[in-house]
PDB file of N, CA and C in Angstrom:
ATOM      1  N   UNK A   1      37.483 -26.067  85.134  1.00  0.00           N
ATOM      2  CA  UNK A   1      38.335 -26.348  86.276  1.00  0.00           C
ATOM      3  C   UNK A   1      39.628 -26.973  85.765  1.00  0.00           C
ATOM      4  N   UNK A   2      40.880 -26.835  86.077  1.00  0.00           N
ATOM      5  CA  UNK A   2      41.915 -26.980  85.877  1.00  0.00           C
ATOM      6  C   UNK A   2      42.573 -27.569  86.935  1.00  0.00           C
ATOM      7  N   UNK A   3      43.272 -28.462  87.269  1.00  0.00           N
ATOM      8  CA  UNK A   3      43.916 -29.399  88.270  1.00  0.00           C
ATOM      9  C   UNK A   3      45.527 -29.486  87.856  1.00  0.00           C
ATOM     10  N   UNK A   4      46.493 -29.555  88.328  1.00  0.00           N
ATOM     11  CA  UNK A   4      47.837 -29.567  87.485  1.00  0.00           C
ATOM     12  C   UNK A   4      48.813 -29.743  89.087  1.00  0.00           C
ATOM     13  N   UNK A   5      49.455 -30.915  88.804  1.00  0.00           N
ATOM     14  CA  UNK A   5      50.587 -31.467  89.768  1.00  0.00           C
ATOM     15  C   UNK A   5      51.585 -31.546  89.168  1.00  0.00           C
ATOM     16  N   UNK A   6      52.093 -30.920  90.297  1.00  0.00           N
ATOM     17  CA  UNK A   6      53.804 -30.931  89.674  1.00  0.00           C
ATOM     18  C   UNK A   6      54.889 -31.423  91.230  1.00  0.00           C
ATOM     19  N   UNK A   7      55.699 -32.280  90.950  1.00  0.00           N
ATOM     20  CA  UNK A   7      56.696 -32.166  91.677  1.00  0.00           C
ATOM     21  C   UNK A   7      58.034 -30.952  91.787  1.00  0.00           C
ATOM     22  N   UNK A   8      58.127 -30.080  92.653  1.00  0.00           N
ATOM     23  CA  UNK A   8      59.424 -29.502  92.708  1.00  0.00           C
ATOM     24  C   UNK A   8      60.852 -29.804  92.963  1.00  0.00           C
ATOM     25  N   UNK A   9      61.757 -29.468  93.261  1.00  0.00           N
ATOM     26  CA  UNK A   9      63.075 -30.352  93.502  1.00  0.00           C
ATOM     27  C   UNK A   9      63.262 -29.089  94.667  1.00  0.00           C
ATOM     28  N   UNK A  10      62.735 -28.952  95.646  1.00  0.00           N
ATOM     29  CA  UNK A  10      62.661 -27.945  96.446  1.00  0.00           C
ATOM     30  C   UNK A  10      61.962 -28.755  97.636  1.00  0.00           C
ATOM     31  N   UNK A  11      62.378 -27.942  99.473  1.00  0.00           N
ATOM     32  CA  UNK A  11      61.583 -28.097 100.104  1.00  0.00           C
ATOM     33  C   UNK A  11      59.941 -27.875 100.339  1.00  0.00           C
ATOM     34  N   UNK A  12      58.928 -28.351 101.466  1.00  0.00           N
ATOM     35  CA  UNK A  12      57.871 -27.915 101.212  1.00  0.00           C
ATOM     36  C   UNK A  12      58.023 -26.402 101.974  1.00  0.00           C
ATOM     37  N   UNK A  13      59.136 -26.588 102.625  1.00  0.00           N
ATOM     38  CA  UNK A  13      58.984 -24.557 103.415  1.00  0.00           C
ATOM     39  C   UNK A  13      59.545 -23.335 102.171  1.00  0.00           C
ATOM     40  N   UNK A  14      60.148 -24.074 101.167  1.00  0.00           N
ATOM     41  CA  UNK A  14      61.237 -23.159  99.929  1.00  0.00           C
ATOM     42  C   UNK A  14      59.444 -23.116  99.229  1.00  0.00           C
ATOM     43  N   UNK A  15      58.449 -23.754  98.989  1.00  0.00           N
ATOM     44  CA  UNK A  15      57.752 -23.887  97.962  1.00  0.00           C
ATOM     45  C   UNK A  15      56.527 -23.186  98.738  1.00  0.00           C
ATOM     46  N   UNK A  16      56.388 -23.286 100.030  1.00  0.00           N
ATOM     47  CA  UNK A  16      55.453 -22.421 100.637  1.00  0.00           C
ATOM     48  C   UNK A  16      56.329 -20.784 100.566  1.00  0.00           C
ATOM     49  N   UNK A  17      57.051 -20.694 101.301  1.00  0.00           N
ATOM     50  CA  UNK A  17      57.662 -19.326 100.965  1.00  0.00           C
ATOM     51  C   UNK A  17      57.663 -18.613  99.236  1.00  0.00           C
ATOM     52  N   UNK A  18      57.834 -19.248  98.240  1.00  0.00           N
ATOM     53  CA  UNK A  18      57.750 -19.090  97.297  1.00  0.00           C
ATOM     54  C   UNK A  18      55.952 -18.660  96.865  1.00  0.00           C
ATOM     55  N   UNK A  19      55.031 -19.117  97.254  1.00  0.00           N
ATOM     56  CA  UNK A  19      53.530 -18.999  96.950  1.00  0.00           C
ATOM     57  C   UNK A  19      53.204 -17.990  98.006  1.00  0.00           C
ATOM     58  N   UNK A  20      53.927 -17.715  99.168  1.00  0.00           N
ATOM     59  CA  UNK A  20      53.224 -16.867 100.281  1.00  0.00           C
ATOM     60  C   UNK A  20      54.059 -15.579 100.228  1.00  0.00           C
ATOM     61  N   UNK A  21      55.407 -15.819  99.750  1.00  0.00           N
ATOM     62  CA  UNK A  21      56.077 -14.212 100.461  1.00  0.00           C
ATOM     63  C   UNK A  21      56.507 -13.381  99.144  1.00  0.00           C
ATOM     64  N   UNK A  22      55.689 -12.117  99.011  1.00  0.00           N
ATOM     65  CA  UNK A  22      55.393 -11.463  98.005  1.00  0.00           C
ATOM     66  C   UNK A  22      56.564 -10.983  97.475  1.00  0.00           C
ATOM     67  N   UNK A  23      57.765 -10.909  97.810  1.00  0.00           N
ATOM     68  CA  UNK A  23      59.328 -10.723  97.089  1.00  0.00           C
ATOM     69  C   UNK A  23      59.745 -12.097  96.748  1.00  0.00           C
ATOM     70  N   UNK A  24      59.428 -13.025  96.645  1.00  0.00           N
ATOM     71  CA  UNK A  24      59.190 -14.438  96.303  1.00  0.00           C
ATOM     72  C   UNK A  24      58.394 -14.697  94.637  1.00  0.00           C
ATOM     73  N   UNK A  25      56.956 -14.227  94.863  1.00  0.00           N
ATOM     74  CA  UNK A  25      56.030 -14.458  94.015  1.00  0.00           C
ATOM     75  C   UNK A  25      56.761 -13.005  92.969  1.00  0.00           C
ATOM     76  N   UNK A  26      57.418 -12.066  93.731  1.00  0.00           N
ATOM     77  CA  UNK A  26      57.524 -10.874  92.271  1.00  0.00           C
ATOM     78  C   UNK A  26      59.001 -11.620  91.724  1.00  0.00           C
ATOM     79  N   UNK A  27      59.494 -12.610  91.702  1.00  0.00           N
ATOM     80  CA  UNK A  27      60.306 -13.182  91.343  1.00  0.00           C
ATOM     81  C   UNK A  27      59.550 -13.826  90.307  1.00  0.00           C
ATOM     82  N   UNK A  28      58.806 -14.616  90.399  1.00  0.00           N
ATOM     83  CA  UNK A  28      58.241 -15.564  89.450  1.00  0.00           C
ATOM     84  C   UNK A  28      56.868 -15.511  88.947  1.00  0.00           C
ATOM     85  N   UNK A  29      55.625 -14.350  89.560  1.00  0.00           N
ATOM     86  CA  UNK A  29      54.521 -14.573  89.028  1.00  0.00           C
ATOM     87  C   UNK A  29      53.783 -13.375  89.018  1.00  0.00           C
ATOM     88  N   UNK A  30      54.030 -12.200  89.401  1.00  0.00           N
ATOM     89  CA  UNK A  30      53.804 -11.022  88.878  1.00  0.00           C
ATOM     90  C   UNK A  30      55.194 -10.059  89.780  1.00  0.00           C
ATOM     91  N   UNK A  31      54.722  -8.583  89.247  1.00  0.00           N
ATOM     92  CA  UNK A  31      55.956  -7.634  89.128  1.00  0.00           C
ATOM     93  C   UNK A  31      55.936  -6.872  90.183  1.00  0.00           C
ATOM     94  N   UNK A  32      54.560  -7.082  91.163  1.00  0.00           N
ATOM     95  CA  UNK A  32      54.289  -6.324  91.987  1.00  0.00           C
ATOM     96  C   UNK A  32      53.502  -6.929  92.766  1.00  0.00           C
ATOM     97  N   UNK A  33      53.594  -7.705  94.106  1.00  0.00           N
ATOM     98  CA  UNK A  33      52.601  -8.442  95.250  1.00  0.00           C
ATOM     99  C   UNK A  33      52.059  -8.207  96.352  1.00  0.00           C
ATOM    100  N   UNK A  34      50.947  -7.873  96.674  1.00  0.00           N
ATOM    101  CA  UNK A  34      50.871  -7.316  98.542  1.00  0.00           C
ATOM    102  C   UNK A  34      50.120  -8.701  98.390  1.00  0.00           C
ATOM    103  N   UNK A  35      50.380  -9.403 100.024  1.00  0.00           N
ATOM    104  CA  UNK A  35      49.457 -10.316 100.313  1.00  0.00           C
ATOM    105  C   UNK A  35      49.366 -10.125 101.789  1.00  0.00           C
ATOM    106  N   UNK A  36      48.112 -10.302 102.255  1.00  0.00           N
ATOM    107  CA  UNK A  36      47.501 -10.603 103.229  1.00  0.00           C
ATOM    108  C   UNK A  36      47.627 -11.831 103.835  1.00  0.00           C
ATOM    109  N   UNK A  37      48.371 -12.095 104.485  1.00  0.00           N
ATOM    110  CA  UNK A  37      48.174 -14.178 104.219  1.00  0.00           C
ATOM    111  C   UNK A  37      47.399 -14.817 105.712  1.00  0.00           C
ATOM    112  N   UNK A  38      46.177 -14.289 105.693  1.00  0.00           N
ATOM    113  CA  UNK A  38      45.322 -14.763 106.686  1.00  0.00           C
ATOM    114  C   UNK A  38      44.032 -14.864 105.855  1.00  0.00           C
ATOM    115  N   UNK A  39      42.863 -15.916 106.769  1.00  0.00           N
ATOM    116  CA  UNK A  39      41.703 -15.625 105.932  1.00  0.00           C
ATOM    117  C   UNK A  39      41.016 -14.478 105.788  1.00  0.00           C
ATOM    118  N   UNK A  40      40.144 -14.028 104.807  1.00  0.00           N
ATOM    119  CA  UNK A  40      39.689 -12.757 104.462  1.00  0.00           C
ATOM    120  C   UNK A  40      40.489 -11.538 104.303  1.00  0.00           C
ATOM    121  N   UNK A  41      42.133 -11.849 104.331  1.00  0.00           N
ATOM    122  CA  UNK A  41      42.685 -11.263 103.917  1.00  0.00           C
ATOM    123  C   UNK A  41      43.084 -10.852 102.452  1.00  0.00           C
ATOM    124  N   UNK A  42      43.516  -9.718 101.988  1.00  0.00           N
ATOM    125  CA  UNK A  42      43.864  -9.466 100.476  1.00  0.00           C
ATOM    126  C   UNK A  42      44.961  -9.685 100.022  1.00  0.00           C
ATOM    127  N   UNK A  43      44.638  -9.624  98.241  1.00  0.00           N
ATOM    128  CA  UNK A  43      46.451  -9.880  97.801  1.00  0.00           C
ATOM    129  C   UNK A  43      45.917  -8.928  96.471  1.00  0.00           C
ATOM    130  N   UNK A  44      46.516  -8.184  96.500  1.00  0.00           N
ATOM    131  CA  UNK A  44      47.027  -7.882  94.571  1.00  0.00           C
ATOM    132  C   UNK A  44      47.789  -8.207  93.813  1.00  0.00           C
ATOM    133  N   UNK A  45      48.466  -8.346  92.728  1.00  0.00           N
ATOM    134  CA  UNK A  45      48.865  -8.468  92.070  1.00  0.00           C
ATOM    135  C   UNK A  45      48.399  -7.751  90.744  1.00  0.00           C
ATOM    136  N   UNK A  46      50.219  -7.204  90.265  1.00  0.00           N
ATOM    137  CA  UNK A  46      50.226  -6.000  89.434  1.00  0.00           C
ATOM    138  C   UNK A  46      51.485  -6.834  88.580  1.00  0.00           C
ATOM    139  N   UNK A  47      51.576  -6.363  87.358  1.00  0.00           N
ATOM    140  CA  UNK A  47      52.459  -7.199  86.516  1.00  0.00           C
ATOM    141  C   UNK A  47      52.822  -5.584  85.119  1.00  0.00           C
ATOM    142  N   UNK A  48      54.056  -5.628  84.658  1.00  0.00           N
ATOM    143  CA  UNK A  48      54.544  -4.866  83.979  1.00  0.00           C
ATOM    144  C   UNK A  48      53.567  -3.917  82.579  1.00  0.00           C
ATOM    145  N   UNK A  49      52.479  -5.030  82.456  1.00  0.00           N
ATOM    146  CA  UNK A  49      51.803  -4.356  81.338  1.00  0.00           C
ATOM    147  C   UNK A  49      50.845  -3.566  81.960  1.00  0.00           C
ATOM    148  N   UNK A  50      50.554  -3.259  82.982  1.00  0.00           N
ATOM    149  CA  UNK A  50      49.108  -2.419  83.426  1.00  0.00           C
ATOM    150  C   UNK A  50      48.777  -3.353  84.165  1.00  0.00           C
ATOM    151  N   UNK A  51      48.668  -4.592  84.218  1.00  0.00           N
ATOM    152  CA  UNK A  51      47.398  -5.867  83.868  1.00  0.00           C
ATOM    153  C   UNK A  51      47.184  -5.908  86.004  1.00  0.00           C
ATOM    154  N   UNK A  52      46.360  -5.374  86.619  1.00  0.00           N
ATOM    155  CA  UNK A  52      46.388  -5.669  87.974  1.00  0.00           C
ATOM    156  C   UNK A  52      45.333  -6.771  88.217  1.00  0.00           C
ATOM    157  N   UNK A  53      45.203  -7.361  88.966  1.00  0.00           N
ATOM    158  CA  UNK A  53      44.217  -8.375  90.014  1.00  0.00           C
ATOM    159  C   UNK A  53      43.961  -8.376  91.433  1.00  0.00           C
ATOM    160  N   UNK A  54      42.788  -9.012  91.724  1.00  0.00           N
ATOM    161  CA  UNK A  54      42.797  -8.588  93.189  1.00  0.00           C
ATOM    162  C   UNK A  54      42.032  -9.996  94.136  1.00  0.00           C
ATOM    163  N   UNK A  55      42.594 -10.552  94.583  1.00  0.00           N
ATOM    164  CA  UNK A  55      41.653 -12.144  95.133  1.00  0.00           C
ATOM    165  C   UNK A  55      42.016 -11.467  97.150  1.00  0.00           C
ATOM    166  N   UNK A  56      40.825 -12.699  97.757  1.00  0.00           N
ATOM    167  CA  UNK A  56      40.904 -12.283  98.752  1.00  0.00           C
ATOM    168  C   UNK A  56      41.466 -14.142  99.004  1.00  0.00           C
ATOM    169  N   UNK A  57      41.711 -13.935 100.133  1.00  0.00           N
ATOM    170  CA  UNK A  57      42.386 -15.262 101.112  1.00  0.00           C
ATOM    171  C   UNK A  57      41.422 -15.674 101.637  1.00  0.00           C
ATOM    172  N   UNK A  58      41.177 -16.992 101.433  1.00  0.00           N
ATOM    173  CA  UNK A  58      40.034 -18.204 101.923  1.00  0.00           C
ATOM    174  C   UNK A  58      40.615 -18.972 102.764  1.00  0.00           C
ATOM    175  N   UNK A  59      41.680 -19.900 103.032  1.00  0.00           N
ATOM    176  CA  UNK A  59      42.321 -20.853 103.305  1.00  0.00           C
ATOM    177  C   UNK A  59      43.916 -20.540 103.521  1.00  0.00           C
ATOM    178  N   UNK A  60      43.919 -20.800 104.856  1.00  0.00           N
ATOM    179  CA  UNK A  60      46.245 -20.487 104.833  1.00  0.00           C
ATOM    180  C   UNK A  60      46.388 -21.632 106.328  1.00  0.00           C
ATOM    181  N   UNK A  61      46.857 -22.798 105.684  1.00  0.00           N
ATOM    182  CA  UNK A  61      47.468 -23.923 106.454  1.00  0.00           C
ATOM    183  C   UNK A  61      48.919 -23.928 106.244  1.00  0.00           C
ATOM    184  N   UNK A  62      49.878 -23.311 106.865  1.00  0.00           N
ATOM    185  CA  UNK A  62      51.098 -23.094 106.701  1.00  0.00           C
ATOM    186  C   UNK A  62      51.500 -24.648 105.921  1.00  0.00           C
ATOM    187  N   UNK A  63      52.382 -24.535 105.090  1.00  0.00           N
ATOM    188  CA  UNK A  63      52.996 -25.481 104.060  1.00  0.00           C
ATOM    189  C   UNK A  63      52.375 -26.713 103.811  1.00  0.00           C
ATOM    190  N   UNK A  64      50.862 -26.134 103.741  1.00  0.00           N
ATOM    191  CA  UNK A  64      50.455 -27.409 103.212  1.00  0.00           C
ATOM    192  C   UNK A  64      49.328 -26.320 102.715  1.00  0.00           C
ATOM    193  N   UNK A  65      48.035 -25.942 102.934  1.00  0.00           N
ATOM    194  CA  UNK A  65      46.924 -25.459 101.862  1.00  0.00           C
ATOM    195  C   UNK A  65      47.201 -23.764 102.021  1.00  0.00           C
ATOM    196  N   UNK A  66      47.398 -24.051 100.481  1.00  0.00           N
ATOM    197  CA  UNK A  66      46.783 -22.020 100.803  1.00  0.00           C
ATOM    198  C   UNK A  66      45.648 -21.572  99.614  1.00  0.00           C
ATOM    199  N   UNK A  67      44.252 -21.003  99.472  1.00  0.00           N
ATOM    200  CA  UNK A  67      43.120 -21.094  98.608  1.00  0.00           C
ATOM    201  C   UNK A  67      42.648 -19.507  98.753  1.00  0.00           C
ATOM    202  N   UNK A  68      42.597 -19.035  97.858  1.00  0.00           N
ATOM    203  CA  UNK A  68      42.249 -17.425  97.811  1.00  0.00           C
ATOM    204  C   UNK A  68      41.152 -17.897  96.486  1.00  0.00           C
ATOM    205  N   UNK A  69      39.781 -16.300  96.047  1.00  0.00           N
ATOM    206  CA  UNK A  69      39.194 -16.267  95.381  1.00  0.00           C
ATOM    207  C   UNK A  69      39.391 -15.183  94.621  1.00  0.00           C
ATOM    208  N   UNK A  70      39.243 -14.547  93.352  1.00  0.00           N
ATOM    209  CA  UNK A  70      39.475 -13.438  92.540  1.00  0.00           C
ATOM    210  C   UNK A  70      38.641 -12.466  92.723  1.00  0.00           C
ATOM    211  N   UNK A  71      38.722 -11.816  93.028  1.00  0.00           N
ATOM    212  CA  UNK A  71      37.249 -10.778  93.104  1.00  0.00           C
ATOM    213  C   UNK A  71      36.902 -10.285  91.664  1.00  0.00           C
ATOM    214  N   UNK A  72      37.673 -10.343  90.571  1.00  0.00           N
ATOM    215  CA  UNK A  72      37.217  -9.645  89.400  1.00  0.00           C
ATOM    216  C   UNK A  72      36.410 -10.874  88.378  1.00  0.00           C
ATOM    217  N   UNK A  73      36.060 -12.026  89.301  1.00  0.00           N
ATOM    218  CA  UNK A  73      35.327 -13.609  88.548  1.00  0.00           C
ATOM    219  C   UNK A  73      35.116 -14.085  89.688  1.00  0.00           C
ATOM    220  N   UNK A  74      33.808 -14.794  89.747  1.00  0.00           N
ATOM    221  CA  UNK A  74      33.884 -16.222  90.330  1.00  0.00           C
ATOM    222  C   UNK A  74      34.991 -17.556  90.240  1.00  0.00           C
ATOM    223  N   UNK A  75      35.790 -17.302  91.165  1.00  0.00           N
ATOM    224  CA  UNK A  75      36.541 -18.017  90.622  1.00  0.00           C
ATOM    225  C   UNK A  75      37.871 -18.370  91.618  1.00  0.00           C
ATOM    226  N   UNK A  76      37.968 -19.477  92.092  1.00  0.00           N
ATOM    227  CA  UNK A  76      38.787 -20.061  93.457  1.00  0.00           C
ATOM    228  C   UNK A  76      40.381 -20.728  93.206  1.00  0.00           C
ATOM    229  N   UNK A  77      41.349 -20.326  93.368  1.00  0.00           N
ATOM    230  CA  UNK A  77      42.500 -21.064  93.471  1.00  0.00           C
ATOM    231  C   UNK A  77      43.221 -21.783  94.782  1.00  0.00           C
ATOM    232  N   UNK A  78      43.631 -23.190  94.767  1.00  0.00           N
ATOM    233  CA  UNK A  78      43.704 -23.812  95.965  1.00  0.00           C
ATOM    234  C   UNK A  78      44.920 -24.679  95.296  1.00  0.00           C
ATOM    235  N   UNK A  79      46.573 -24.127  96.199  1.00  0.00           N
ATOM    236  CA  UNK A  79      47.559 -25.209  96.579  1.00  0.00           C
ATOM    237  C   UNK A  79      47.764 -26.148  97.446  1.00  0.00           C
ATOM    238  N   UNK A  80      47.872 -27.251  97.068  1.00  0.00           N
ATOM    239  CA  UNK A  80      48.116 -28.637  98.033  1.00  0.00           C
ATOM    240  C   UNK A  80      49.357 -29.041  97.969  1.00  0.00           C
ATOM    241  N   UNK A  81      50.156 -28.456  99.208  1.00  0.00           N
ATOM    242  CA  UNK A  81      51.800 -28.712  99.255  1.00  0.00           C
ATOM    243  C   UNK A  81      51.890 -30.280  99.985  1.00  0.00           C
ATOM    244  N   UNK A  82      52.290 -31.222  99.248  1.00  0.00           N
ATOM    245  CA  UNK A  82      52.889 -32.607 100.065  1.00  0.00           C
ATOM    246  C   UNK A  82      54.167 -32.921  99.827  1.00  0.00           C
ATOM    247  N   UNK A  83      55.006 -33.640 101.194  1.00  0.00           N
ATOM    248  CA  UNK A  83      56.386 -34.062 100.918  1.00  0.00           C
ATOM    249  C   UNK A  83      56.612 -35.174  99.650  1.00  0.00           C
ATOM    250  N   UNK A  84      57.594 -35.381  98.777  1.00  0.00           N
ATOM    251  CA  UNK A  84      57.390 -36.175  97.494  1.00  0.00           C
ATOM    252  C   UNK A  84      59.012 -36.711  97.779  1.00  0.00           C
ATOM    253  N   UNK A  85      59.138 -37.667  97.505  1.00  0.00           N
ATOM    254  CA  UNK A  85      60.701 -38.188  97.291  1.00  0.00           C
ATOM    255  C   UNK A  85      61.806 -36.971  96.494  1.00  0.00           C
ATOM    256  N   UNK A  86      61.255 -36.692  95.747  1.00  0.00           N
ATOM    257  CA  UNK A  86      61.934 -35.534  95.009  1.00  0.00           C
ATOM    258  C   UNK A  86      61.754 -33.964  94.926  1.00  0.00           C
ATOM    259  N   UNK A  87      60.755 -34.085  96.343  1.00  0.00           N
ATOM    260  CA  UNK A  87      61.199 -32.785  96.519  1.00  0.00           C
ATOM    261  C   UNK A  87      59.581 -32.890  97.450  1.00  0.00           C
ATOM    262  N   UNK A  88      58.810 -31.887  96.462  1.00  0.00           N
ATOM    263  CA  UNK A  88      57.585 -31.079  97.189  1.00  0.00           C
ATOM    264  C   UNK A  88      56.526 -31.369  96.218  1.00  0.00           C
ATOM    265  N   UNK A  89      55.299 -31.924  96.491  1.00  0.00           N
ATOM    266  CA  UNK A  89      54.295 -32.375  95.497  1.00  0.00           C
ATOM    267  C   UNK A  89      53.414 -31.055  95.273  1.00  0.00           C
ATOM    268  N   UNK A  90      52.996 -29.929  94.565  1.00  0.00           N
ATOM    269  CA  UNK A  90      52.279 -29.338  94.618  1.00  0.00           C
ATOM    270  C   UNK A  90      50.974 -29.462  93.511  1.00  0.00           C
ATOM    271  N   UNK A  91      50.150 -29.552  93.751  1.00  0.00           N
ATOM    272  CA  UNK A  91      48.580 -29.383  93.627  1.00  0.00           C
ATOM    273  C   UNK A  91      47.861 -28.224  93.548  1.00  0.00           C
ATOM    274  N   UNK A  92      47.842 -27.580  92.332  1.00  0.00           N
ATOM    275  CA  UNK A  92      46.857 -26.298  91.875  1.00  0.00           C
ATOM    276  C   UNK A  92      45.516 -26.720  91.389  1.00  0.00           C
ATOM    277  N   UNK A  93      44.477 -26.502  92.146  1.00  0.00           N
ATOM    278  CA  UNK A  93      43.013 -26.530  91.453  1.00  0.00           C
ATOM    279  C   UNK A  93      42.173 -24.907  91.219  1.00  0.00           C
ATOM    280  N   UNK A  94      42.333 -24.735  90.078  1.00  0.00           N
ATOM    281  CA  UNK A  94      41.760 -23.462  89.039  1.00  0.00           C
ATOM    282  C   UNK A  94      40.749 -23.592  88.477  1.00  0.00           C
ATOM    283  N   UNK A  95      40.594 -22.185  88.348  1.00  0.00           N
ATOM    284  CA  UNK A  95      39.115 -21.715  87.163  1.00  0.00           C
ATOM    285  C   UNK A  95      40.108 -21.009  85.970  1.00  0.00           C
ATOM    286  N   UNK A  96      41.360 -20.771  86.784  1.00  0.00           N
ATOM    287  CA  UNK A  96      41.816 -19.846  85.329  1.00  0.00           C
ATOM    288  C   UNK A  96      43.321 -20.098  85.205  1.00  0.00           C
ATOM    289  N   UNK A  97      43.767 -19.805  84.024  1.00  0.00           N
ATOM    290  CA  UNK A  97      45.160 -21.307  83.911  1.00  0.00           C
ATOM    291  C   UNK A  97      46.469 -19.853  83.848  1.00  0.00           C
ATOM    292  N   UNK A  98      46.287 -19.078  84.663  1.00  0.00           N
ATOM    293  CA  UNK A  98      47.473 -17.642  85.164  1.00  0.00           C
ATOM    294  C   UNK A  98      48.193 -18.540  85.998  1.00  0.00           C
ATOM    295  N   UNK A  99      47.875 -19.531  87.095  1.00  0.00           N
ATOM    296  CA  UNK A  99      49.105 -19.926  87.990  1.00  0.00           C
ATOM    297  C   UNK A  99      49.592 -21.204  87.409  1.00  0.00           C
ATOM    298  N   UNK A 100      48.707 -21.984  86.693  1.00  0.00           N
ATOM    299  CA  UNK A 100      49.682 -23.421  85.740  1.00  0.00           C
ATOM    300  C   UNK A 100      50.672 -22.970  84.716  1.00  0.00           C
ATOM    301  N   UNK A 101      50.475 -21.247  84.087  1.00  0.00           N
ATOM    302  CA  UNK A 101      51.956 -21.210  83.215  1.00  0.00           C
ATOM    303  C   UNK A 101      52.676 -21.053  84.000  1.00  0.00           C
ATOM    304  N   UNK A 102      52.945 -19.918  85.144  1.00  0.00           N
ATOM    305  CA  UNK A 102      53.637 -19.242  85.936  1.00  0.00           C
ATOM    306  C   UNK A 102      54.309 -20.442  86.607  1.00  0.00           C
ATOM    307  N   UNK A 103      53.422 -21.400  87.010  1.00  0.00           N
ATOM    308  CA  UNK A 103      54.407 -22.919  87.886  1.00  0.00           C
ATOM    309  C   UNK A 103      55.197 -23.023  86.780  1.00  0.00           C
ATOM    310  N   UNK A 104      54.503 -23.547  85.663  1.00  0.00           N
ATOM    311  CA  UNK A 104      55.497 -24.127  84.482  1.00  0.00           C
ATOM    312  C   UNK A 104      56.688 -23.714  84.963  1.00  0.00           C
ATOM    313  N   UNK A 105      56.430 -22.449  84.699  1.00  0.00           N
ATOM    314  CA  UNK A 105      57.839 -21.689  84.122  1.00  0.00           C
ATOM    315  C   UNK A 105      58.967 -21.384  85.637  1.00  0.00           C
ATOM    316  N   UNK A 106      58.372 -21.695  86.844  1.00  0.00           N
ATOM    317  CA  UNK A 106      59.091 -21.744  88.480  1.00  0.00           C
ATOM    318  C   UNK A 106      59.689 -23.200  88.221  1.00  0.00           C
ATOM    319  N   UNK A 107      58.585 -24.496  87.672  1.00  0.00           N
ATOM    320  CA  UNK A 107      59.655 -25.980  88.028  1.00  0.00           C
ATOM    321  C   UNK A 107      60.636 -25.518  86.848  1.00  0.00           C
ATOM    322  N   UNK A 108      60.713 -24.843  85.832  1.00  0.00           N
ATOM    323  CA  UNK A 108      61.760 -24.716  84.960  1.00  0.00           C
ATOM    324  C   UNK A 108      62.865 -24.321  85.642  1.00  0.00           C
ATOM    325  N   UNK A 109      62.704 -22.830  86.357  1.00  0.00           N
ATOM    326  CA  UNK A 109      63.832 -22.468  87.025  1.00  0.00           C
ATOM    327  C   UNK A 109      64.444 -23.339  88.505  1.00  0.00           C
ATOM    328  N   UNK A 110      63.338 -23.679  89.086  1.00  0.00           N
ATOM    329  CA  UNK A 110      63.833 -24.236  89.983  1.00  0.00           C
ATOM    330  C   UNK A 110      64.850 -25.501  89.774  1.00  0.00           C
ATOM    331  N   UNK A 111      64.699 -26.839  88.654  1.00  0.00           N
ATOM    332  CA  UNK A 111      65.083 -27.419  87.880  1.00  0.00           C
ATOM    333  C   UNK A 111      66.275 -27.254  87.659  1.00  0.00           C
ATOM    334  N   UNK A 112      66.678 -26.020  87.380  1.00  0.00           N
ATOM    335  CA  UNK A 112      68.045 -25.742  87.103  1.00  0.00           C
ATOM    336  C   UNK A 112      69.009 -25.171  88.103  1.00  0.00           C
ATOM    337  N   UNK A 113      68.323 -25.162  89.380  1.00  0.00           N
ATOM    338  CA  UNK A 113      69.287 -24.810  90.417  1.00  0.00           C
ATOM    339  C   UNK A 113      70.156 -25.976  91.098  1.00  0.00           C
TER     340      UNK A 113
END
């Protein structure tokens, strides 16, 4: 299990839009997104090398929880969006560490806006 907080320098609606709206996420975390964003709804994700995935939607509390599961593992991802002095507190709890680089590399860019 993997846990990883990060503050953004962003709102919590810029940081929910960013995790929910799939011309958003093909900006920063794969190359290709359909999401479903209700429960038992689907998402894929497709990325430049072949490499596809497929989780279904567990949890969607507009700008505050959103928790989907992988169908290709046992295996659950859950964001915890809170307001932070400096922006937006977000909270990833993982089985698999694909969305702690991908943040990395979003507070990088975001950082520099």
């Amino acid at each position: 299990m993997i846990r990883k907080e990060i503050v953004l320098p962003a709102t919590r609606d810029d940081v929910w839009e960013a995790l929910t709206e799939p011309e958003r996420l093909e900006d920063w975390f794969a190359n290709e997104v359909d999401l479903d964003l209700r429960p038992g709804g689907g998402a894929s994700f497709r990325w430049s090398n072949g490499e596809e995935r497929h989780a279904t939607v567990i949890e969607v509390e507009p700008e505050r929880r959103l928790s989907f599961e992988w169908d290709d593992e046992e295996g659950e991802v859950e964001f915890t969006l809170d307001d932070d002095v400096d922006g937006t507190r977000l909270v990833v709890v993982e089985s698999s560490p694909a969305w702690s680089t991908a943040l990395d590399l979003q507070a990088s860019a975001l950082a520099r806006v």
